[in-house]
Protein backbone atom coordinates (compact mmCIF):
# COMPACT_ATOMS: atom_id res chain seq x y z
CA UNK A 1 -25.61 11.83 13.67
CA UNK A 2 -25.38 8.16 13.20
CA UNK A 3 -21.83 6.63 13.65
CA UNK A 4 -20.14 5.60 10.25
CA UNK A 5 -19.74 2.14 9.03
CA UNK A 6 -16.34 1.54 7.96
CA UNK A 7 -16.91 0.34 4.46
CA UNK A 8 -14.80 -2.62 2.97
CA UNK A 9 -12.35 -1.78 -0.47
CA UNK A 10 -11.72 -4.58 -2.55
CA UNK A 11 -8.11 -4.83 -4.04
CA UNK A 12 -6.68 -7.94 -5.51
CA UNK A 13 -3.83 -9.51 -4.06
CA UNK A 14 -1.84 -10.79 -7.38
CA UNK A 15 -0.72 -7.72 -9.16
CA UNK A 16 2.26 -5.81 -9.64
CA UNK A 17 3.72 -3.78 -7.04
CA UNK A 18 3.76 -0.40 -8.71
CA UNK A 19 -0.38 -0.86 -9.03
CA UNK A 20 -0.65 -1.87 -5.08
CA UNK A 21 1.54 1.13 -4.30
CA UNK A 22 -0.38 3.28 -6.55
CA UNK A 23 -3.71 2.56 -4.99
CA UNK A 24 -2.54 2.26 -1.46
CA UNK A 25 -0.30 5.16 -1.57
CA UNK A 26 2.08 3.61 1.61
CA UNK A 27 5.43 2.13 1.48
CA UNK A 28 6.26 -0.42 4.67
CA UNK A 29 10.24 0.11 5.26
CA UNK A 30 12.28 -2.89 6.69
CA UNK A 31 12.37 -1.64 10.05
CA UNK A 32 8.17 -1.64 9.92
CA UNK A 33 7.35 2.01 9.80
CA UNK A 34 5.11 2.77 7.41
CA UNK A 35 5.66 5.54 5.43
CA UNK A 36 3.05 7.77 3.30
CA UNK A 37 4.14 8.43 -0.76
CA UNK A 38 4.18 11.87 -2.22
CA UNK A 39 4.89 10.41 -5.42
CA UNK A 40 5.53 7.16 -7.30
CA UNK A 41 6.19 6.62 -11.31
CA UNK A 42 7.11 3.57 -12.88
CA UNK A 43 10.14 3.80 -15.66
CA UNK A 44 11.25 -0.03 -17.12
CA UNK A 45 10.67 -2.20 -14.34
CA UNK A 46 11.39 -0.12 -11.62
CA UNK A 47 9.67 2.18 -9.53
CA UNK A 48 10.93 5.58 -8.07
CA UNK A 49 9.44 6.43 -5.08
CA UNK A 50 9.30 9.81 -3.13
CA UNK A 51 7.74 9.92 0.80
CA UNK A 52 5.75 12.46 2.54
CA UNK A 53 9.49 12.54 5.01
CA UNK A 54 11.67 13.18 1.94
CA UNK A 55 12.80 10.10 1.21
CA UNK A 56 13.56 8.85 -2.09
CA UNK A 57 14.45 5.30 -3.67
CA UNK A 58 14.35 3.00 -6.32
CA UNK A 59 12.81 -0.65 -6.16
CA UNK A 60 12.32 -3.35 -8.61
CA UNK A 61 8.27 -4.08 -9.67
CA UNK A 62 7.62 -7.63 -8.03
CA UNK A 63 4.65 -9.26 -7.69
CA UNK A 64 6.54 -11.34 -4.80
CA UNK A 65 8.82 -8.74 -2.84
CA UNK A 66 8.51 -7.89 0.27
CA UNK A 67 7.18 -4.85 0.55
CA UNK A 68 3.85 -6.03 -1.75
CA UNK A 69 3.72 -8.91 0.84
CA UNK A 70 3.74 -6.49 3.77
CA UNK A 71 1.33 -4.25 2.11
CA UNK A 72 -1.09 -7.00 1.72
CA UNK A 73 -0.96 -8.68 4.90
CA UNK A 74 -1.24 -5.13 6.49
CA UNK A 75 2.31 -5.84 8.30
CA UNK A 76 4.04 -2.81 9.95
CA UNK A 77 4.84 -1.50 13.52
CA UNK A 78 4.05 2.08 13.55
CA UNK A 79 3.06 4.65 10.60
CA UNK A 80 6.03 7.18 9.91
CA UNK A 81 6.13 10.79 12.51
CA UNK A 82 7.54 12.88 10.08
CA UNK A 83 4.94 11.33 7.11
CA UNK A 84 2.18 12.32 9.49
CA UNK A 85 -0.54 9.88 7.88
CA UNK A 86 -3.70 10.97 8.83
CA UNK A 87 -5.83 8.49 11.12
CA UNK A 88 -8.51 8.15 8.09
CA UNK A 89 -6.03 6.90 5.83
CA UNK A 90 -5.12 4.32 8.17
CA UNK A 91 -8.16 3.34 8.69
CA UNK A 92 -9.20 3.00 5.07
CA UNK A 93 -6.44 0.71 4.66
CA UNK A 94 -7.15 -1.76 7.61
CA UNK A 95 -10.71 -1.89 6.39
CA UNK A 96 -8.95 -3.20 2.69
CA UNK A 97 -9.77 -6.71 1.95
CA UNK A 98 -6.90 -7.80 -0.69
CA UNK A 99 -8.91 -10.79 -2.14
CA UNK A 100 -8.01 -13.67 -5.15
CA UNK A 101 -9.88 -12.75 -8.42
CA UNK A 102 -10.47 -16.49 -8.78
CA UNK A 103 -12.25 -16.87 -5.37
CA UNK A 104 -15.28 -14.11 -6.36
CA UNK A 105 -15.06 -15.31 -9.81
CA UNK A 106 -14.02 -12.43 -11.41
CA UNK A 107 -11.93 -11.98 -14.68
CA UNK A 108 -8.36 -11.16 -14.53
């Protein structure tokens, strides 16, 4: 067996939280654990948000907040013990290239 190739996923960096959350399925907390999400819906503007730990909260949908900034610079300290993430889901998002949809002249 031949070693696999991690293969790149292309997401693009300006949307709205709820879609980067949604796709990404991780939540960075302040303290820079990152946690896995069970579930996430999106009601008005804000987004309720469930972990794999039991956690549950509300935030606002930004395009600018911090936790879609630290999900797209791939900023955190260690992934969540009671979440348990599995080691191919943290690999799948490391190998995540969050690019401009201007830059590969896409379409928005």
């Amino acid at each position: 067996m031949s070693p696999q190739k991690s293969t790149k996923r292309y997401i693009y960096k300006n949307q709205s939280l709820y879609s980067l959350i949604d796709r990404v399925k991780l939540w960075p907390g302040r303290t820079g654990t990152l946690h896995g999400i069970k579930s996430v819906t999106r009601s008005e503007g804000r987004i309720d948000i469930t972990t794999h730990c039991g956690e549950a909260f509300v935030v606002w949908d930004s395009r600018s907040s911090r936790a879609a900034r630290w999900l797209r610079n791939r900023w955190f300290k260690k992934p969540c013990p009671a979440c348990k993430i599995p080691a191919w889901k943290l690999e799948k998002y490391h190998s995540t290239v969050f690019t401009d949809a201007q830059r590969k002249g896409g379409k928005r």
